[in-house]
Protein backbone atom coordinates (compact mmCIF):
# COMPACT_ATOMS: atom_id res chain seq x y z
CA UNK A 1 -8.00 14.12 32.19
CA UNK A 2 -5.82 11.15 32.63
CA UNK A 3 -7.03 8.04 34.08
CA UNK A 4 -5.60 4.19 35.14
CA UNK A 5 -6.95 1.20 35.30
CA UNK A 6 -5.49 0.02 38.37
CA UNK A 7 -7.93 -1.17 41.37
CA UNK A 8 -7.25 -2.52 44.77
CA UNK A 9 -8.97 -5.47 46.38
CA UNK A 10 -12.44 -3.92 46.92
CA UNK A 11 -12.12 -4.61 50.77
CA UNK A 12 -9.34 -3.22 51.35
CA UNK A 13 -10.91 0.24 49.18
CA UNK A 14 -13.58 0.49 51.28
CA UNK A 15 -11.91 -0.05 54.57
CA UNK A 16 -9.24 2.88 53.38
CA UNK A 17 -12.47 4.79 53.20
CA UNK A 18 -14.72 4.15 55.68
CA UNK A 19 -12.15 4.50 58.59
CA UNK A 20 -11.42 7.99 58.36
CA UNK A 21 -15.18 9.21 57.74
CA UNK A 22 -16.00 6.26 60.79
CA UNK A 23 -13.52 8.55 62.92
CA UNK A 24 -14.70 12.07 61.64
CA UNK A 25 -18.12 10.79 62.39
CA UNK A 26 -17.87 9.42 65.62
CA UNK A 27 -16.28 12.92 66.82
CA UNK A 28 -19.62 14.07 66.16
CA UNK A 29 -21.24 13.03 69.19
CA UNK A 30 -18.72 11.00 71.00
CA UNK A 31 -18.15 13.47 73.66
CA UNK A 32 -21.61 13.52 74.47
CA UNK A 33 -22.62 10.97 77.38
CA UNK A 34 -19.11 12.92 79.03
CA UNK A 35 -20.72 16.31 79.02
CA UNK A 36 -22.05 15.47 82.58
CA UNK A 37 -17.91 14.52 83.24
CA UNK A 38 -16.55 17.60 81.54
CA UNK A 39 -19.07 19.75 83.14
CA UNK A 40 -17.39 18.77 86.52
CA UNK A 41 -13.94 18.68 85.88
CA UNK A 42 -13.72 21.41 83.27
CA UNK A 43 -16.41 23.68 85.32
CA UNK A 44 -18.15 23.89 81.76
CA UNK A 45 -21.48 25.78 81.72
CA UNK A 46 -24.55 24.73 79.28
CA UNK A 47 -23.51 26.85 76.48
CA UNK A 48 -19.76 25.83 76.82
CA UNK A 49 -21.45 22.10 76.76
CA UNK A 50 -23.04 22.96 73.52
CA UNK A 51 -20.22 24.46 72.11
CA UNK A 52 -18.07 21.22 72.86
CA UNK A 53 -20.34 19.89 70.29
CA UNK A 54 -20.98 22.81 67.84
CA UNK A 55 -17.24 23.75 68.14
CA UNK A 56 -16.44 21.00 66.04
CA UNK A 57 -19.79 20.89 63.88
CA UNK A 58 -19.43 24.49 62.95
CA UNK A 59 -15.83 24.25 61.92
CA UNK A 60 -16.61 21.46 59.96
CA UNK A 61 -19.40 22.38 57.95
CA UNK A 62 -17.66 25.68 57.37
CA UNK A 63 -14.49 23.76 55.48
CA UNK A 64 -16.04 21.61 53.61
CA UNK A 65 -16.81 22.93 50.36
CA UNK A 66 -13.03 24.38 50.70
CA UNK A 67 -11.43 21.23 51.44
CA UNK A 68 -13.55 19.75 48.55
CA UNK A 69 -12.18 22.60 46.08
CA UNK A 70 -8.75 21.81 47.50
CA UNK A 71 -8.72 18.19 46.95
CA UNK A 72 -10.45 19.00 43.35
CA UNK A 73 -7.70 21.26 42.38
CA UNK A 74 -4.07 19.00 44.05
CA UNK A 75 -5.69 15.35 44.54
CA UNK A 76 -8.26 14.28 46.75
CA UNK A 77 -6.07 11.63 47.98
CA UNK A 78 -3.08 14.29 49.26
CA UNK A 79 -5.90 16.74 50.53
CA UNK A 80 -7.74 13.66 52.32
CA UNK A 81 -4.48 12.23 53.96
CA UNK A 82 -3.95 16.04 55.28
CA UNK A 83 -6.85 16.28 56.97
CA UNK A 84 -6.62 12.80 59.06
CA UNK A 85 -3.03 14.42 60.05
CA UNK A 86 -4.70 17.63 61.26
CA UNK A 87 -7.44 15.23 62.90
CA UNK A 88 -5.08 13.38 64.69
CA UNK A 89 -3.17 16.11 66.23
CA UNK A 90 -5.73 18.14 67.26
CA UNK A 91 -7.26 15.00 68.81
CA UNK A 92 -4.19 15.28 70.76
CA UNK A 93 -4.92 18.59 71.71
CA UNK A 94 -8.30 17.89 72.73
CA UNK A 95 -7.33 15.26 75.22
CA UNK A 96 -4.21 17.65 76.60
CA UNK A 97 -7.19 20.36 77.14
CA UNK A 98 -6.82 22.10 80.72
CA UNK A 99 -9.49 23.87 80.37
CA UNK A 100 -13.15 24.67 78.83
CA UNK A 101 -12.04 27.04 76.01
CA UNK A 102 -8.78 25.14 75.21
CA UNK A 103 -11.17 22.17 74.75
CA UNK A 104 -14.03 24.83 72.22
CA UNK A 105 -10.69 25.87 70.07
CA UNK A 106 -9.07 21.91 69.71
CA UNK A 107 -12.46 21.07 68.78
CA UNK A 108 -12.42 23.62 66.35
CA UNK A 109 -9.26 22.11 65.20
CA UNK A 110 -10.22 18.89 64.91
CA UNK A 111 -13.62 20.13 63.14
CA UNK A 112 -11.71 21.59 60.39
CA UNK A 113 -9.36 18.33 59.41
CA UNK A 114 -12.48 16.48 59.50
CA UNK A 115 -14.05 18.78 56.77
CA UNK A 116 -11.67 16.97 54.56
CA UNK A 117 -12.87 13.46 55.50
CA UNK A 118 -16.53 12.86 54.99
CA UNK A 119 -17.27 14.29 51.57
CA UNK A 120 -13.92 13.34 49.92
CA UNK A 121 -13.56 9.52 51.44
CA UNK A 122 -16.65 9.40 49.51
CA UNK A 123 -15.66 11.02 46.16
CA UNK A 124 -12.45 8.61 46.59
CA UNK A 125 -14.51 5.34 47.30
CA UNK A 126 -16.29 6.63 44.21
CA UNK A 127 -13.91 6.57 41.90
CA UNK A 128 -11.95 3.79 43.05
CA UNK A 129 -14.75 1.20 42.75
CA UNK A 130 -16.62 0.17 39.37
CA UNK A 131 -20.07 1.63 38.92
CA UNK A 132 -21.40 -1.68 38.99
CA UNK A 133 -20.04 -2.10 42.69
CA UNK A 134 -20.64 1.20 43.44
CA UNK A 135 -23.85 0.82 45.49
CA UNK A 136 -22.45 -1.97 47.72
CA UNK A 137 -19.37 -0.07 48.26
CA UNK A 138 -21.65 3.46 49.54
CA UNK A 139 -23.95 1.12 51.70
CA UNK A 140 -20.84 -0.03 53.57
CA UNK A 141 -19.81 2.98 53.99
CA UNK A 142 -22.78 4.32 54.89
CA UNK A 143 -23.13 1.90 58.15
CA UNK A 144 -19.83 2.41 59.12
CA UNK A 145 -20.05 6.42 59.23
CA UNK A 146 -23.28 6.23 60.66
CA UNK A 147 -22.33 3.98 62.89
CA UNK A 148 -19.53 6.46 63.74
CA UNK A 149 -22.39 9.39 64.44
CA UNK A 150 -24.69 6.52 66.08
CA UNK A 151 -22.05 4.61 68.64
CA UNK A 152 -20.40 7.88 69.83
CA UNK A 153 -22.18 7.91 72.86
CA UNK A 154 -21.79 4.63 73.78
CA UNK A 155 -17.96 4.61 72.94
CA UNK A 156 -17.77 8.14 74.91
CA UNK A 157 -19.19 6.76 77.82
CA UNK A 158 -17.52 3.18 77.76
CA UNK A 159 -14.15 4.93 77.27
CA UNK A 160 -15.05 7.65 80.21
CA UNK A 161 -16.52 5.12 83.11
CA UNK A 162 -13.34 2.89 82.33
CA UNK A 163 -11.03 5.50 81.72
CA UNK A 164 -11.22 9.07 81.70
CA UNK A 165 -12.86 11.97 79.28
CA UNK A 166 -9.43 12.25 77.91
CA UNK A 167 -8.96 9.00 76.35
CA UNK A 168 -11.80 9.80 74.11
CA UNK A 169 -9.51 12.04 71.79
CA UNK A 170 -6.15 9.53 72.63
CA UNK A 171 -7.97 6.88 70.89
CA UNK A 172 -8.08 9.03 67.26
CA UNK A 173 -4.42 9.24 67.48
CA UNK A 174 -3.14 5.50 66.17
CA UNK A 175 -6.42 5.19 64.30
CA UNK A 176 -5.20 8.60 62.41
CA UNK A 177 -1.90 6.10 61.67
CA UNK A 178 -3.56 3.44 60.08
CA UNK A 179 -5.94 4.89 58.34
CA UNK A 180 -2.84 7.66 56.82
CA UNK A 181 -1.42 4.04 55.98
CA UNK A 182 -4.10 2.71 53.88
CA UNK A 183 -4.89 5.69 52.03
CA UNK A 184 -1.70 5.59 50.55
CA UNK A 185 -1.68 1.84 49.91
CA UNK A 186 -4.97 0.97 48.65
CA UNK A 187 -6.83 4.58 47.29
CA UNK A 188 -6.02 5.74 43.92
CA UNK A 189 -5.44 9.69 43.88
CA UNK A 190 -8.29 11.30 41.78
CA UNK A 191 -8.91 15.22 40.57
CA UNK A 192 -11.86 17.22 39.46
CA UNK A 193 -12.10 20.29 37.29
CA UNK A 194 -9.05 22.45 38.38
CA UNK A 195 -10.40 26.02 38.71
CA UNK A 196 -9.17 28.99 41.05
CA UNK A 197 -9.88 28.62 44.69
CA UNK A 198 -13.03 30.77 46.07
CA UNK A 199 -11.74 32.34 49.12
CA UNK A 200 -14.39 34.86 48.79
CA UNK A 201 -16.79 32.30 49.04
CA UNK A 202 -15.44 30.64 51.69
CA UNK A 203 -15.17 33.97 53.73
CA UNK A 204 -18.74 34.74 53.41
CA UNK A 205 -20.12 30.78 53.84
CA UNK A 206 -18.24 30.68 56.96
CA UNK A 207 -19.03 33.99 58.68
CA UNK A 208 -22.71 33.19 57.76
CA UNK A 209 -22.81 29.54 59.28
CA UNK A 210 -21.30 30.80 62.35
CA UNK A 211 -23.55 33.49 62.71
CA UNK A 212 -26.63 32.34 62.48
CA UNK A 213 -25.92 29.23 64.86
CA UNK A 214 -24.43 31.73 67.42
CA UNK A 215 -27.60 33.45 67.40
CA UNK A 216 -29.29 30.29 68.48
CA UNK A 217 -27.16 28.92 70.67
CA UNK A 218 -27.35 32.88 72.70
CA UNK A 219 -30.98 33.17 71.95
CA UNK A 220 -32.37 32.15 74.79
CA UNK A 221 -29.51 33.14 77.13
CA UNK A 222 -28.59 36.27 76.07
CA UNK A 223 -32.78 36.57 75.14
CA UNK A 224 -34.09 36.83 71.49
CA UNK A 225 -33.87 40.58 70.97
CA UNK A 226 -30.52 41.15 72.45
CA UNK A 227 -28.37 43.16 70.28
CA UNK A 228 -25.54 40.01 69.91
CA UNK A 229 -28.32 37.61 69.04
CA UNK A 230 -29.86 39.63 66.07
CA UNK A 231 -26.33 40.39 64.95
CA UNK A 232 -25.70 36.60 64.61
CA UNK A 233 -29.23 36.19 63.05
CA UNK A 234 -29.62 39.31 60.93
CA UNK A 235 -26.03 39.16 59.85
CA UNK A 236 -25.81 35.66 59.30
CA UNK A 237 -29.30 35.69 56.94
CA UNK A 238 -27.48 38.69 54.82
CA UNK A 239 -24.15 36.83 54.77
CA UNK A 240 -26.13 34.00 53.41
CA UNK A 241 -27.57 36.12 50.97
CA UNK A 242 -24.29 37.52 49.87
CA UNK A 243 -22.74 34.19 49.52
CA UNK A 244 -26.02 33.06 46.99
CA UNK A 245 -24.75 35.86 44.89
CA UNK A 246 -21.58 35.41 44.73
CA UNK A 247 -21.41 32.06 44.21
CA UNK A 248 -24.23 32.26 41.19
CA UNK A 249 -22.61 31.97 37.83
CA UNK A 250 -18.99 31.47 38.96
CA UNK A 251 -16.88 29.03 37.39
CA UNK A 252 -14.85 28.75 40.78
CA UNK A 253 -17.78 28.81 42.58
CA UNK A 254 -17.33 26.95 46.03
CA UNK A 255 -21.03 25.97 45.58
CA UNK A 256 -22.21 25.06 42.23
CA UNK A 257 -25.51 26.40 42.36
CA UNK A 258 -26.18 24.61 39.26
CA UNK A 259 -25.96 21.28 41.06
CA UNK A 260 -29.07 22.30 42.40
CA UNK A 261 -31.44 22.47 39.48
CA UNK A 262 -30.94 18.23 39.70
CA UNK A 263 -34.10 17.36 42.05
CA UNK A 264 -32.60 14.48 43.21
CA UNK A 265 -29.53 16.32 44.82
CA UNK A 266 -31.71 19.05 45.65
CA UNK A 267 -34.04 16.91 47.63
CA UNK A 268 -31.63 15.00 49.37
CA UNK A 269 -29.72 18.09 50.63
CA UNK A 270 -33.13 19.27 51.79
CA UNK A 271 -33.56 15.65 54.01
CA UNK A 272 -30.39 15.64 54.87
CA UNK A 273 -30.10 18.73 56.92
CA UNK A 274 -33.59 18.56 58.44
CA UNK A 275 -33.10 15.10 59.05
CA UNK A 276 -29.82 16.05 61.29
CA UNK A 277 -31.77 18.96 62.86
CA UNK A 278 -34.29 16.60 64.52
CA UNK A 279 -32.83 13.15 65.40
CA UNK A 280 -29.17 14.72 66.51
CA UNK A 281 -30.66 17.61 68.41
CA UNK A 282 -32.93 14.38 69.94
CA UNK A 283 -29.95 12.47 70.91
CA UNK A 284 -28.40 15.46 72.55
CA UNK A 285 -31.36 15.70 74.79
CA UNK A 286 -31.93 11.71 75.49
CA UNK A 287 -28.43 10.91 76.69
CA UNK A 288 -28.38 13.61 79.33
CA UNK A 289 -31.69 12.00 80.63
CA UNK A 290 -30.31 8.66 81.21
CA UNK A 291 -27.57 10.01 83.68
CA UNK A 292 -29.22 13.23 84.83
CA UNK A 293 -32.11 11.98 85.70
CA UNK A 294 -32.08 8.25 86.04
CA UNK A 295 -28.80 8.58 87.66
CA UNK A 296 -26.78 6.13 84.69
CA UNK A 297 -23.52 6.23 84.06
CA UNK A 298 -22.03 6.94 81.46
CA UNK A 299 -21.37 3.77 80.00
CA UNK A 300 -24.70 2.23 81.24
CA UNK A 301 -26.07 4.99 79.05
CA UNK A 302 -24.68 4.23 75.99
CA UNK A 303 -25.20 0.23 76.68
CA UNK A 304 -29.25 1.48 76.83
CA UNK A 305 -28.56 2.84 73.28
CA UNK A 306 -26.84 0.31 72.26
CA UNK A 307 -30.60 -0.84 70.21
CA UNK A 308 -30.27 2.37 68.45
CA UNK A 309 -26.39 2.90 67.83
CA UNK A 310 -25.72 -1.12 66.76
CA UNK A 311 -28.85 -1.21 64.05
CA UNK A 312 -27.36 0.97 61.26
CA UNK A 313 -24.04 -1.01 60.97
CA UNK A 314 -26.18 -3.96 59.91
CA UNK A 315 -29.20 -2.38 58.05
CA UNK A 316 -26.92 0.38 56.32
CA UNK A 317 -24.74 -2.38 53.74
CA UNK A 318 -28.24 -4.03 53.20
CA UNK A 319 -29.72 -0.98 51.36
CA UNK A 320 -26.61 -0.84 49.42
CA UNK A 321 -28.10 -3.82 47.97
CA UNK A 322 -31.80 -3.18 47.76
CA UNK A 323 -31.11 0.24 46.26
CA UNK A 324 -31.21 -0.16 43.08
CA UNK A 325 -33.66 -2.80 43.07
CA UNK A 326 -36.57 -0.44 44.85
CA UNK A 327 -34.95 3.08 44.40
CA UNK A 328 -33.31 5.71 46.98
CA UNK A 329 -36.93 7.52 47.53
CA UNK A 330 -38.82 4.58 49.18
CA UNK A 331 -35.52 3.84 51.54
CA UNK A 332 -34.74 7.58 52.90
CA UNK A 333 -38.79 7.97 53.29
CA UNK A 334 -39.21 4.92 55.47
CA UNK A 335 -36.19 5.69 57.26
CA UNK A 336 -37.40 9.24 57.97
CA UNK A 337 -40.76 7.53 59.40
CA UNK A 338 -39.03 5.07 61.12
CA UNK A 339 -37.01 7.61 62.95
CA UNK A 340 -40.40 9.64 63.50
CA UNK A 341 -42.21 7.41 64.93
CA UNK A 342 -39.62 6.29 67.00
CA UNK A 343 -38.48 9.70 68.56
CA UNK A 344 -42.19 10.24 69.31
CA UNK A 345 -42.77 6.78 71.13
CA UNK A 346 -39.75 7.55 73.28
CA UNK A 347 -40.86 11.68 73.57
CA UNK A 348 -44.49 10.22 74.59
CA UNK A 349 -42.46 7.51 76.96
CA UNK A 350 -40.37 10.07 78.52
CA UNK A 351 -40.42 9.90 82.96
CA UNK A 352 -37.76 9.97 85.39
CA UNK A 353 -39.48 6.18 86.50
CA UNK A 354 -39.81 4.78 82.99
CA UNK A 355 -38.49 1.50 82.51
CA UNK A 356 -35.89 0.83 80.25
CA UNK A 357 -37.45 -1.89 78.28
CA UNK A 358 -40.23 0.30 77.21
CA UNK A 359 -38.13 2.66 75.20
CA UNK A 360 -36.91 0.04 73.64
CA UNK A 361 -39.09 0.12 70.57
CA UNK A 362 -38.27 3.78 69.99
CA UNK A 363 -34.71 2.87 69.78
CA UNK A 364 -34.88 0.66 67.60
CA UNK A 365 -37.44 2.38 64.89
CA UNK A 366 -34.75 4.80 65.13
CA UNK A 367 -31.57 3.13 64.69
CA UNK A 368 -33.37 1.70 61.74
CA UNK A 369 -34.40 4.30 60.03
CA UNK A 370 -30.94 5.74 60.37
CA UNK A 371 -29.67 2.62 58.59
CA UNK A 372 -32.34 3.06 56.05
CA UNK A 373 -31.70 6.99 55.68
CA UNK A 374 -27.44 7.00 55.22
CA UNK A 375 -25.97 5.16 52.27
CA UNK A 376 -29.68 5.82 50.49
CA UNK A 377 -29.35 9.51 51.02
CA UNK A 378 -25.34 9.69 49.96
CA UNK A 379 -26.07 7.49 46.37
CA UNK A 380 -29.22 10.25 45.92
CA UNK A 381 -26.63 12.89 46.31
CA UNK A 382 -24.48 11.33 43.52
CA UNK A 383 -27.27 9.80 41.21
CA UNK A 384 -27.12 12.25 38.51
CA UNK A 385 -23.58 13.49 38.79
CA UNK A 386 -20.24 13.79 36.87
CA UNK A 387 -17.55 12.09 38.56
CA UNK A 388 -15.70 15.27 38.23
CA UNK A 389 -18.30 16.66 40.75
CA UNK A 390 -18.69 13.88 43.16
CA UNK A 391 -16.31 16.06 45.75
CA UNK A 392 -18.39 18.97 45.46
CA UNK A 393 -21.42 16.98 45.33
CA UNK A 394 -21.28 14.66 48.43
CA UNK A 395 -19.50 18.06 49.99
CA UNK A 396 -22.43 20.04 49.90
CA UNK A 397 -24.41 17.11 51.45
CA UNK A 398 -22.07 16.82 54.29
CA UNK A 399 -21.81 20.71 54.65
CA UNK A 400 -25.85 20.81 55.01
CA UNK A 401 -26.34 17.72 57.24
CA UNK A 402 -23.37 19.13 59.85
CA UNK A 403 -25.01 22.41 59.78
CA UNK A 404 -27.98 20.33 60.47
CA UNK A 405 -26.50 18.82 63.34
CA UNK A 406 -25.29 22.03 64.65
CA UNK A 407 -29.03 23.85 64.73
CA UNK A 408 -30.53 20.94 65.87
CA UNK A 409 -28.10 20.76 69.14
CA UNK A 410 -28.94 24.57 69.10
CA UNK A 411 -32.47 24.53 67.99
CA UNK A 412 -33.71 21.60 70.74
CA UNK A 413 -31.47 22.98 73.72
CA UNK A 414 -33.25 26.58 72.84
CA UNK A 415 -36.70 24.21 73.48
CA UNK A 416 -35.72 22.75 76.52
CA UNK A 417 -34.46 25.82 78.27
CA UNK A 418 -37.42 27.93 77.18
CA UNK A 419 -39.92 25.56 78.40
CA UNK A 420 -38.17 25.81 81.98
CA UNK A 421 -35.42 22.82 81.74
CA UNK A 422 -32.25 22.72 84.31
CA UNK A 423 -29.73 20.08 84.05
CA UNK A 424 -31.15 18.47 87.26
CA UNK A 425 -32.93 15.53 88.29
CA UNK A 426 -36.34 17.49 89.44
CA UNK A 427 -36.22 19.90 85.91
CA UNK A 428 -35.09 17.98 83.36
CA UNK A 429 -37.69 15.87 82.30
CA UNK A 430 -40.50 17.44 81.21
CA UNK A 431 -38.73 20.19 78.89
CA UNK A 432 -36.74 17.16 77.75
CA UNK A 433 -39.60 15.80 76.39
CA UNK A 434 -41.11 19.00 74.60
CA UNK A 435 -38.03 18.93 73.02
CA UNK A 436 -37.80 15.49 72.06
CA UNK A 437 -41.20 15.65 70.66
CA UNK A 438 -40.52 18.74 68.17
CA UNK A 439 -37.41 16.43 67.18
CA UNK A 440 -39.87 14.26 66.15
CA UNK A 441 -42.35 16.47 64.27
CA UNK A 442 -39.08 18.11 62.33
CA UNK A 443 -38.79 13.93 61.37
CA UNK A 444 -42.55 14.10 60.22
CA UNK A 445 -41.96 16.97 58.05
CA UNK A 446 -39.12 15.52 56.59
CA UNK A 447 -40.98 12.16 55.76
CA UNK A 448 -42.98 14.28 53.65
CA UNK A 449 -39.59 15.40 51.76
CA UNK A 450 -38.27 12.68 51.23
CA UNK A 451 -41.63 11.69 48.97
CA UNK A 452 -40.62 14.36 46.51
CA UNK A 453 -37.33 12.32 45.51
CA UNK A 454 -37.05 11.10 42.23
CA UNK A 455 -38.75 7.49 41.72
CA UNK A 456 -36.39 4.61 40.72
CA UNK A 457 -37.35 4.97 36.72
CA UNK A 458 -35.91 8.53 36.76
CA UNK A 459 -33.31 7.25 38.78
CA UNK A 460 -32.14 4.88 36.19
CA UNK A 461 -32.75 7.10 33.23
CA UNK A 462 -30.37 10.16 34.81
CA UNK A 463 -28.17 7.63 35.81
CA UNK A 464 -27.63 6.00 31.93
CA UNK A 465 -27.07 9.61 31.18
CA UNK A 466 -24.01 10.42 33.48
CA UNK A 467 -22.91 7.15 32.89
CA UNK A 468 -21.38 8.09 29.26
CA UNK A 469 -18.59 10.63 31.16
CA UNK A 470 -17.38 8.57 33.10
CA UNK A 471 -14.13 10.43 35.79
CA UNK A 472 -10.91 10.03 36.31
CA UNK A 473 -8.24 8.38 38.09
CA UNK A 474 -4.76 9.78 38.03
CA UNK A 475 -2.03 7.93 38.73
CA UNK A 476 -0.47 7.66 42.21
């Protein structure tokens, strides 16, 4: 494989970087404080609400691995740049929506370039920067796309009270420019092992995602035993199955399952999407009580979480740091129990007269342990791995924490409307905080996780041991 030595400004490599996963995350959750907005003007119903969300989630997670065996096989650099053009113009579409469903299928859209931004700005960064920078580089990063999932709502809202819903999506358009602009100036293109794409796979990962989150998302709607609901379930556990087998052995394989027999990339995958499930299903639920039933706005709403949303972008570099000093495992596992303990506090907390001050705390053992929890997790995913299988590798992590986002949404609205919550001021908040509270015992169980990753001695020793094949960059 051919390789140059060439290297931009380090600054300048991880801004290229960060921006577009920054954007890709913030889409995440950034049309959440207008749900009560779109609701109104778009006559959206709570499973149309949800799917504003899981729209996007769903298509994402389901391209990932695909986008990550496209940029593998004709640059990461040309298939990264494609997807923040496919971003941006479905952003457009988004804010040109007229309608509920025209807003579902943009967000689709817009889910799908996005697949090409999280896993492979990170296999980029990766190979642009020298292993000896590398951990300062993925902390950035880290706090500026969680700071992307983590400031969505209070972007959303600002951008809504002072403009409209619309503008949300406007704003991803010259954003989409500049960041197209320094990819090409500043990011090296890079490859990994060209094999034959796995449409197969692909088929049956997809159809599988999809149907097992449709089958929560109906469940309690269309009630657990309805014939569409076990057809999303049922089908969606044997798709899953069939995908395992195809995908075992195959040197094309979308999924490497052999990636899998590290424990540190094992683990982390295993945090990552119950980690999502829990404090994103959480943050669903908590931003709809601040204007639903404490009558914010939307932008006073995301100001409240502003404790929470603002704490990663400074915590997140610092573990870059502190990494390799104390080791991924002790980071991600206080994070987790930072975020626990947090989401209970504020679950416990939870009534339509609490003051605002006394959530406080919560928000802020959260936004922490989100700081804590991103860059750690991401250099976890990448600790033992060929630079030839960084794409695939930080791929699978972002296919299994969006999934994770997209259950948890499902999973914790399923809670509140089964324990009798309505989207009104009287019946919100106790289902609201049933909900919250199972976020926070998902956290719990994760904490416990998190323990099982690798200490910083096997770290270091796996890490010596990938460090003799080193990857690849190709020239521009």
């Amino acid at each position: 494989m051919s390789s140059t030595t060439r290297r931009s400004p380090l600054g300048l490599v991880i801004l290229a970087a960060s921006i577009p996963a920054f954007m890709a995350s913030l889409d995440n959750l950034v049309v959440t404080n207008a749900l009560p907005v779109l609701a109104t003007d778009l006559e959206a119903s709570l499973e149309q609400l949800q799917w504003f969300i899981n729209g996007y989630s769903l298509a994402f997670a389901s391209m990932i691995l695909m986008a990550v065996a496209l940029g593998d096989r004709f640059g990461r650099r040309r298939i990264f740049q494609g997807g923040i053009a496919l971003f941006t113009v479905a952003s457009i579409l988004c804010a040109l929506a007229p309608n509920a469903e025209a807003l579902i299928a943009a967000r689709v859209l817009q889910g799908i370039g996005g697949a090409a931004l999280m896993p492979l700005s990170l296999a980029i960064l990766s190979t642009n920067v020298s292993a000896k920078m590398r951990p300062l580089a993925i902390g950035i990063w880290g706090g500026v796309a969680g700071l992307g999932v983590a400031a969505g709502p209070l972007i959303g809202g600002a951008v809504v009270e002072g403009l409209t819903w619309h503008a949300i999506f406007w704003l991803n358009v010259p954003v989409g420019v500049v960041a197209i602009v320094l990819v090409r100036a500043f990011l090296g293109e890079s490859r990994g092992d060209r094999v034959r794409l796995d449409l197969v796979g692909l088929a049956l990962g997809m159809t599988a995602v999809f149907g097992l989150v449709f089958g929560i998302v109906r469940g309690n709607d269309a009630g657990w035993t309805s014939p569409q609901v076990l057809a999303g379930l049922v089908g969606g556990g044997l798709l899953l199955a069939g995908f395992l087998a195809w995908e075992r052995g195959r040197q094309e394989a979308l999924l490497p399952l052999g990636l899998f027999r590290d424990r540190s990339f094992s683990v982390a995958n295993a945090v990552g999407l119950m980690f999502s499930v829990g404090i994103f299903g959480a943050v669903f639920i908590l931003i709809q009580f601040l204007q639903v039933v404490q009558g914010r706005s939307p932008l006073e709403a995301g100001a409240m979480t502003m404790p929470w949303t603002m704490a990663p972008l400074f915590v997140a570099p610092l573990t870059g740091i502190i990494a390799p000093r104390v080791g991924t495992r002790a980071l991600v596992t206080a994070g987790v129990a930072s975020q626990a303990v947090g989401l209970a506090w504020i679950g416990l907390q939870l009534d339509p007269a609490v003051d605002y001050w006394t959530l406080v705390p919560g928000f802020v053992a959260c936004g922490v342990g989100m700081g804590l929890v991103f860059a750690p997790l991401a250099t976890a995913v990448l600790a033992h791995m060929r630079d030839e299988d960084h794409a695939k590798a930080s791929g699978t992590n972002a296919t299994v924490r969006e999934i994770g986002v997209a259950l948890g949404v499902a999973v914790l609205t399923a809670v509140f409307t089964g324990s009798g919550g309505e989207i009104t001021p009287t019946g919100y908040t106790d289902a609201a905080q049933t909900a919250v509270l199972w976020g926070a015992a998902i956290l719990a169980v994760t904490t416990v996780v998190a323990t099982l990753l690798p200490s910083r001695r096997a770290e270091l020793g796996g890490a010596a041991a990938v460090d003799a094949a080193p990857g690849a960059l190709v020239p521009a």
